[in-house]
N, C-alpha and C. Protein backbone atom coordinates (compact mmCIF):
# COMPACT_ATOMS: atom_id res chain seq x y z
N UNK A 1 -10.86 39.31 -6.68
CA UNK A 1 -10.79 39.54 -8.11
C UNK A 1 -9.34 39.47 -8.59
N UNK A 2 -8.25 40.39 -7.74
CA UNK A 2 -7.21 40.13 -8.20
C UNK A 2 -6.35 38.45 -8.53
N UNK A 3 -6.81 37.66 -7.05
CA UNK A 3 -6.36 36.73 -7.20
C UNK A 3 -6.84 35.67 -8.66
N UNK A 4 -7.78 35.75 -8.99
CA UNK A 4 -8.45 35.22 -10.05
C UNK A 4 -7.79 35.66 -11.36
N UNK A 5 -7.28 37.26 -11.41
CA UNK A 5 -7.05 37.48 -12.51
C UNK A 5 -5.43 37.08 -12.32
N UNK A 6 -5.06 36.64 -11.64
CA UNK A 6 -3.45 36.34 -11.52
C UNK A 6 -3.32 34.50 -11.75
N UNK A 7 -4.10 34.04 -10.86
CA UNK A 7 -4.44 33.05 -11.12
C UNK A 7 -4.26 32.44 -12.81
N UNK A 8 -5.52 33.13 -13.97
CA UNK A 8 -5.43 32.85 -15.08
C UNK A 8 -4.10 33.41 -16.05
N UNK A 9 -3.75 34.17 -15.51
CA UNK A 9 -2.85 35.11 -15.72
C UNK A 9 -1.37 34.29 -15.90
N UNK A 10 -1.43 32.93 -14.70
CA UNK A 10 0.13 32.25 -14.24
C UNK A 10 -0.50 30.97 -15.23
N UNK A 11 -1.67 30.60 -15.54
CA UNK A 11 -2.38 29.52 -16.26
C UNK A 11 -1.73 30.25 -18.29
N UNK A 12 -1.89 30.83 -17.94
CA UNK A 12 -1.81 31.42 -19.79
C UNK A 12 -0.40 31.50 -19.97
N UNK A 13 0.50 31.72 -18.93
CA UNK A 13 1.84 31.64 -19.24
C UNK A 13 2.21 30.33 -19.26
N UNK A 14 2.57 29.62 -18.30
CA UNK A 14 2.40 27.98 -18.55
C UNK A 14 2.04 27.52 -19.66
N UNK A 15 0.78 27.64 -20.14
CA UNK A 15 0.26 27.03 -21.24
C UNK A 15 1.61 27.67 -22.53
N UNK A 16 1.65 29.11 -22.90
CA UNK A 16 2.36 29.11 -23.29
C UNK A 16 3.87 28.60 -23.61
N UNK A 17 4.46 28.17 -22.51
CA UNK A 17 5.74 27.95 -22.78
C UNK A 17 5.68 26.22 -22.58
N UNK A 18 4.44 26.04 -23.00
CA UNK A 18 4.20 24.32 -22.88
C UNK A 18 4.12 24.32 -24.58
N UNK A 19 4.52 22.77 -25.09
CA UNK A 19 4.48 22.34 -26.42
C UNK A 19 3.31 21.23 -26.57
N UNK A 20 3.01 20.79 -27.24
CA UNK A 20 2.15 19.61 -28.04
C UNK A 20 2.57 18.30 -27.73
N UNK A 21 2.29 17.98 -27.19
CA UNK A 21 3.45 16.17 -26.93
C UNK A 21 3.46 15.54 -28.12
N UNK A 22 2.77 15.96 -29.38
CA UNK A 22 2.92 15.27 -30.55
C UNK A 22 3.87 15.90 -31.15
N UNK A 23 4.82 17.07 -30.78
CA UNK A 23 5.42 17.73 -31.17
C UNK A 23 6.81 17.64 -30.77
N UNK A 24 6.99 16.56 -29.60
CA UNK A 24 7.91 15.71 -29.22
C UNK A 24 9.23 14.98 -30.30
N UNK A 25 10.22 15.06 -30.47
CA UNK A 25 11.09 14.48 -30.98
C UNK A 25 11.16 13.08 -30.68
N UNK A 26 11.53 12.34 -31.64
CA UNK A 26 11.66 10.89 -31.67
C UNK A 26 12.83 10.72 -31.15
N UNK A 27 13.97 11.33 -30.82
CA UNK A 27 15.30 10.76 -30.15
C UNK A 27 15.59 12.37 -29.69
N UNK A 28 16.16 12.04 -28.28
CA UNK A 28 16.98 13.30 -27.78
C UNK A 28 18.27 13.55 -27.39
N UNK A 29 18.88 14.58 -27.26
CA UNK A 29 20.18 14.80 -26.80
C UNK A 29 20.83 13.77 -25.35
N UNK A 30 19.89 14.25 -24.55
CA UNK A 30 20.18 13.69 -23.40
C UNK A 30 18.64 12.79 -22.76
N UNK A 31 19.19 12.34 -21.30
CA UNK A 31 18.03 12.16 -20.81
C UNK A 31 16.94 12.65 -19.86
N UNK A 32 18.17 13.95 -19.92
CA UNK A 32 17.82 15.66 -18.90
C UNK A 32 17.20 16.10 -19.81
N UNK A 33 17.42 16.39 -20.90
CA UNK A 33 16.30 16.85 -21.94
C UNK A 33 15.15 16.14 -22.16
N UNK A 34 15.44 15.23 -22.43
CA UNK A 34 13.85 14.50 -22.49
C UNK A 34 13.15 14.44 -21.27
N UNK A 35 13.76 14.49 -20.33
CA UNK A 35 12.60 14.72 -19.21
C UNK A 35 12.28 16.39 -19.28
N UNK A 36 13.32 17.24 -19.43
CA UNK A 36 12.72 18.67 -19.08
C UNK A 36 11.45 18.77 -20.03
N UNK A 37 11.73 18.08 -21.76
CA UNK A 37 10.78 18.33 -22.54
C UNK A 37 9.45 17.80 -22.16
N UNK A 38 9.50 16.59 -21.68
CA UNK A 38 8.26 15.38 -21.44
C UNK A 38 7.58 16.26 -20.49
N UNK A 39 8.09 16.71 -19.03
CA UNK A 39 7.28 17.33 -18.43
C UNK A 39 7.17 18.71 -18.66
N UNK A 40 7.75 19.64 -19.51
CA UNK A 40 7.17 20.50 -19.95
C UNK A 40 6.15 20.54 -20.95
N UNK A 41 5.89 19.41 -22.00
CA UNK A 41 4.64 19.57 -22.95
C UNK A 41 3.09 19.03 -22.17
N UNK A 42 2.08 18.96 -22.98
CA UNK A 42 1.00 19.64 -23.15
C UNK A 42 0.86 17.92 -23.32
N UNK A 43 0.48 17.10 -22.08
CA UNK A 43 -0.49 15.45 -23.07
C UNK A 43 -1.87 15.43 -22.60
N UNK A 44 -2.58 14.16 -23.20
CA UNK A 44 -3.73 13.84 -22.98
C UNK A 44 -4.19 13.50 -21.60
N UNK A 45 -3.36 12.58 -21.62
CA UNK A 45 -3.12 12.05 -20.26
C UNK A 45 -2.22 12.09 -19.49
N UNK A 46 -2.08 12.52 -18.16
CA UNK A 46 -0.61 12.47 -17.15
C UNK A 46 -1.53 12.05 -16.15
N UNK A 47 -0.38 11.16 -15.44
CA UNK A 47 -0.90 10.40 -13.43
C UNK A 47 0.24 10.51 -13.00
N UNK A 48 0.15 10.40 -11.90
CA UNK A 48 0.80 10.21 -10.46
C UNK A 48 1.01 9.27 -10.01
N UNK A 49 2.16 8.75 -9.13
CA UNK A 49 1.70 7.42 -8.36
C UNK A 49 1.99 7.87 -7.03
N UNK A 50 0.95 7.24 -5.89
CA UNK A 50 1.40 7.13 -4.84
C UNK A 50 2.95 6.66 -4.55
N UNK A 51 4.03 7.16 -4.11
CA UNK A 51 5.19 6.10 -4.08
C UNK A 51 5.48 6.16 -2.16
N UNK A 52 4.67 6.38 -1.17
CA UNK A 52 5.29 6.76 0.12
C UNK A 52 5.41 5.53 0.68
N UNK A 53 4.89 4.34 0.04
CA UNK A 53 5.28 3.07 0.43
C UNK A 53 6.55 2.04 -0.28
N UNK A 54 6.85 2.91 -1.01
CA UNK A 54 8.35 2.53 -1.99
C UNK A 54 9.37 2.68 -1.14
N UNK A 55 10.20 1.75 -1.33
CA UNK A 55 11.54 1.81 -0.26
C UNK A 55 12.43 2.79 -0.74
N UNK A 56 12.52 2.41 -2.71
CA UNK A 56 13.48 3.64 -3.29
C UNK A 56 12.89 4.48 -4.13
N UNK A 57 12.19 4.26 -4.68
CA UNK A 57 10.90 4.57 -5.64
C UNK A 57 10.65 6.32 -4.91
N UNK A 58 11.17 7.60 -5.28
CA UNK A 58 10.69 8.64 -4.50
C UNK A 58 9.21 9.29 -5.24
N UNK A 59 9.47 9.10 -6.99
CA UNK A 59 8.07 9.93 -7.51
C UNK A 59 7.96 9.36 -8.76
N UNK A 60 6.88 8.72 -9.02
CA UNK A 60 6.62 8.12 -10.54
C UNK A 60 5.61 9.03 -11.29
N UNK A 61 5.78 9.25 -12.29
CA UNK A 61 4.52 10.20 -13.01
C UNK A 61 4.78 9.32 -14.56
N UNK A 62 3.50 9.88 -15.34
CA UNK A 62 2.89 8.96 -16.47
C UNK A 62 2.33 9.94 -17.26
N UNK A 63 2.74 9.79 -18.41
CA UNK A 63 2.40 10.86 -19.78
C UNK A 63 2.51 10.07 -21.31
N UNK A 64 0.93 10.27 -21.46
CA UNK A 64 0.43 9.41 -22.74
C UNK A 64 -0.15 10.87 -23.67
N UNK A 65 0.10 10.63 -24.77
CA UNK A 65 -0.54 11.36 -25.66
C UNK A 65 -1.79 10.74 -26.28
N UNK A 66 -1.39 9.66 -26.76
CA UNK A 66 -2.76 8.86 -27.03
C UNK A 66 -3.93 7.70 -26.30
N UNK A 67 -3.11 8.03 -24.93
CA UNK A 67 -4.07 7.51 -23.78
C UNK A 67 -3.65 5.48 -23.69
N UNK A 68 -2.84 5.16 -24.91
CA UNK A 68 -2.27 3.74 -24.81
C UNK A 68 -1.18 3.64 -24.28
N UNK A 69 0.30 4.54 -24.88
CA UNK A 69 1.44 4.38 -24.57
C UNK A 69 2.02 5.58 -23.99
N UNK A 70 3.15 5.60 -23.14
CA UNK A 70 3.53 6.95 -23.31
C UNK A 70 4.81 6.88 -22.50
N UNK A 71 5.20 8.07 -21.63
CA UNK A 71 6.69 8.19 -21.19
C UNK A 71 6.46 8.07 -19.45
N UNK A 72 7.49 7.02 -18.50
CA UNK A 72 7.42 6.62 -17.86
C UNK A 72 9.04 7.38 -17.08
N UNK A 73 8.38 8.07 -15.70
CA UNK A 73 9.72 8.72 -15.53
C UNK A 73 9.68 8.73 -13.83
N UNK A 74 10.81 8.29 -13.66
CA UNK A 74 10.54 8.14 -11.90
C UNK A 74 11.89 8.37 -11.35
N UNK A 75 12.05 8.99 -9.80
CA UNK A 75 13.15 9.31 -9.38
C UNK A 75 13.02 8.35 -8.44
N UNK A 76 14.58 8.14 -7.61
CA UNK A 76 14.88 7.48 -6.42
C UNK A 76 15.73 8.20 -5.44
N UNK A 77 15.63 7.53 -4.24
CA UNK A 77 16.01 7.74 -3.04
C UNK A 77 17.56 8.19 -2.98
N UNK A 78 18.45 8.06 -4.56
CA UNK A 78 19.33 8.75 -4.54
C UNK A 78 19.76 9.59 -5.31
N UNK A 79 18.72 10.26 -5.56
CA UNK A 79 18.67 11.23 -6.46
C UNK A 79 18.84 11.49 -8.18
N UNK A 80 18.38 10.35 -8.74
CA UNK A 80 18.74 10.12 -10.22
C UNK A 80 17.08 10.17 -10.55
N UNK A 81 16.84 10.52 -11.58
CA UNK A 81 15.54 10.59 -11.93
C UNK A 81 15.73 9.52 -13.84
N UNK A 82 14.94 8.44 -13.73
CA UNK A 82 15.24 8.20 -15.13
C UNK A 82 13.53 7.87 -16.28
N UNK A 83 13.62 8.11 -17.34
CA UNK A 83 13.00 7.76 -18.06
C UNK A 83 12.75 7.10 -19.37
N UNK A 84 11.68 6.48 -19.43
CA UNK A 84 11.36 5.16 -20.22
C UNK A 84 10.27 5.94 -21.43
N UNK A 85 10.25 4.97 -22.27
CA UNK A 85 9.51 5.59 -23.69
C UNK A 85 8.93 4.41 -24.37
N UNK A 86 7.52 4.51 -24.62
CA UNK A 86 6.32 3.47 -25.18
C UNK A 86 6.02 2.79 -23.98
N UNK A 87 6.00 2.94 -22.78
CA UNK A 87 5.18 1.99 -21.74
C UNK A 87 3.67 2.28 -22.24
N UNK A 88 2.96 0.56 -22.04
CA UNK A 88 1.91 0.47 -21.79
C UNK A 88 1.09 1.11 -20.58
N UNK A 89 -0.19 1.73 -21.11
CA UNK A 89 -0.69 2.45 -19.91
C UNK A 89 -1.33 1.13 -18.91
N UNK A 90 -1.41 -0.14 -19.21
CA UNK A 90 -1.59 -1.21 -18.50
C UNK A 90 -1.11 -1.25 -17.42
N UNK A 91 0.39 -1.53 -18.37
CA UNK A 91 1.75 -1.58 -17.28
C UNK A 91 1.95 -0.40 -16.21
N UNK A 92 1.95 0.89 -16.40
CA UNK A 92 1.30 2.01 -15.48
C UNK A 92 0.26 1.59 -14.71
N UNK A 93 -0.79 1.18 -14.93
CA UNK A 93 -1.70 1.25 -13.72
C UNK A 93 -1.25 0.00 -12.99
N UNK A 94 -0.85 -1.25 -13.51
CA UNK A 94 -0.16 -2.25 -12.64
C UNK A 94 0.68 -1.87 -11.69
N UNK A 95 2.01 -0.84 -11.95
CA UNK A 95 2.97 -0.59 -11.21
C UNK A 95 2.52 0.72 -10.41
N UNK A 96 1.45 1.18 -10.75
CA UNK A 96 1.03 2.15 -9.37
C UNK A 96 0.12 1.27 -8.41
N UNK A 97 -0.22 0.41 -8.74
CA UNK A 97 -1.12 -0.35 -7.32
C UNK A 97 -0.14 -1.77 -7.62
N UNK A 98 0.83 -1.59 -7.06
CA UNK A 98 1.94 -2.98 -7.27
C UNK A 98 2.37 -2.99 -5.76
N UNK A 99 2.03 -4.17 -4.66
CA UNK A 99 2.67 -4.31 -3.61
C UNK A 99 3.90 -3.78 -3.65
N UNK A 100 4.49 -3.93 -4.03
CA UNK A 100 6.41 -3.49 -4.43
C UNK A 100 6.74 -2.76 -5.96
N UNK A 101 6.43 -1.40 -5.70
CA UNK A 101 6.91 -0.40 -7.11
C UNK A 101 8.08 -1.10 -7.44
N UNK A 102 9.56 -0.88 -6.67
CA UNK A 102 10.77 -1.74 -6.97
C UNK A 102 11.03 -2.86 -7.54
N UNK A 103 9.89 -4.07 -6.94
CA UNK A 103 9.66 -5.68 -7.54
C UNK A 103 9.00 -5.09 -8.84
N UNK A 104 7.88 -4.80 -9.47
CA UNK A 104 7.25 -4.59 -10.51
C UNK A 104 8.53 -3.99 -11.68
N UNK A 105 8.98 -2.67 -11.31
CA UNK A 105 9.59 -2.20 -12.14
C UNK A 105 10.71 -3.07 -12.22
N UNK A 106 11.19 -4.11 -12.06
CA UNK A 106 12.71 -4.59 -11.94
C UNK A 106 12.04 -5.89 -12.79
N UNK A 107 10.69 -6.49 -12.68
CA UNK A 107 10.45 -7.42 -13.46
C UNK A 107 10.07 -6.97 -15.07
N UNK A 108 9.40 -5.72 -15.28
CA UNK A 108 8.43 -5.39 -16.39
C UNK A 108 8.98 -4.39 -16.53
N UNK A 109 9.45 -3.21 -15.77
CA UNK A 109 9.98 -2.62 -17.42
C UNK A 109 11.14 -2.21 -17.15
N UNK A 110 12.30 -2.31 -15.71
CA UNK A 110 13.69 -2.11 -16.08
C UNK A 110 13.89 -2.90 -17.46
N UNK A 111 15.01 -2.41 -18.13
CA UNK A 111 15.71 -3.08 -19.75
C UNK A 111 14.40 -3.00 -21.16
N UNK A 112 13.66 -2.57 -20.89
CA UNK A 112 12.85 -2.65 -21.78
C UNK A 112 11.96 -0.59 -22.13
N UNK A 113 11.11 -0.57 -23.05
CA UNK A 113 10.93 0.55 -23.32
C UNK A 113 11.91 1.78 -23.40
N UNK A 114 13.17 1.57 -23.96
CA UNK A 114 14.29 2.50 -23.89
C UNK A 114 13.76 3.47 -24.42
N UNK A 115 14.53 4.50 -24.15
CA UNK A 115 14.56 6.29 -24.71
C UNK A 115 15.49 5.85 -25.24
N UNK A 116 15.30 6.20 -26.92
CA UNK A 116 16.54 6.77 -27.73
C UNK A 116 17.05 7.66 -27.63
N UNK A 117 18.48 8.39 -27.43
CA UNK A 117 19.24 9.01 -27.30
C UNK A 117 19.89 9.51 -28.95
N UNK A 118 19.77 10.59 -29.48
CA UNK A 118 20.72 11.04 -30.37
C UNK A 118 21.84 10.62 -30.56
């Protein structure tokens, strides 16, 4: 019983200090902020990608509010984590089942889908 009530207990706080992804700013300070914000709000949709077959590729994750476009944010093997803004959720499911995460992202969406910056 206890665990259950702790359980919902760590669920209601979370939720709390989570925002609306529609509630998202159109340009941010940094690009540490926009990721702390992106993965701290509340979307429709978020995925995962497998990356253990990526050479540099360490963790890709995917966050759509309206289930078409959304924010594209992935770290590497040397420790920089960066993120992208309006990817197609197409282009997401392409580059999670992509022989080469690295080849995909370097053709389709390195230079493209920028985060505006303040």
């Amino acid at each position: 019983m206890n665990t259950i009530f702790f359980t919902l207990l760590m669920t209601f706080a979370v939720a709390c200090n989570s925002q609306n992804c529609k509630q998202l700013p159109a340009s941010f300070k940094s690009y540490n902020d926009a990721i702390s914000k992106v993965t701290n709000s509340n979307f429709n949709y978020t995925d995962i990608a497998n990356t253990s077959h990526s050479s540099w590729i360490t963790s890709a994750s995917f966050y759509s509010c309206d289930g078409e476009n959304g924010y594209f944010i992935y770290s590497t093997n040397r420790d920089y984590t960066y993120i992208h803004k309006g990817v197609p959720l197409s282009i997401w499911k392409a580059f999670k089942t992509s022989p080469s995460m690295g080849s995909y992202y370097d053709r389709n969406i390195k230079g493209k889908y920028r985060l505006p910056l303040q």
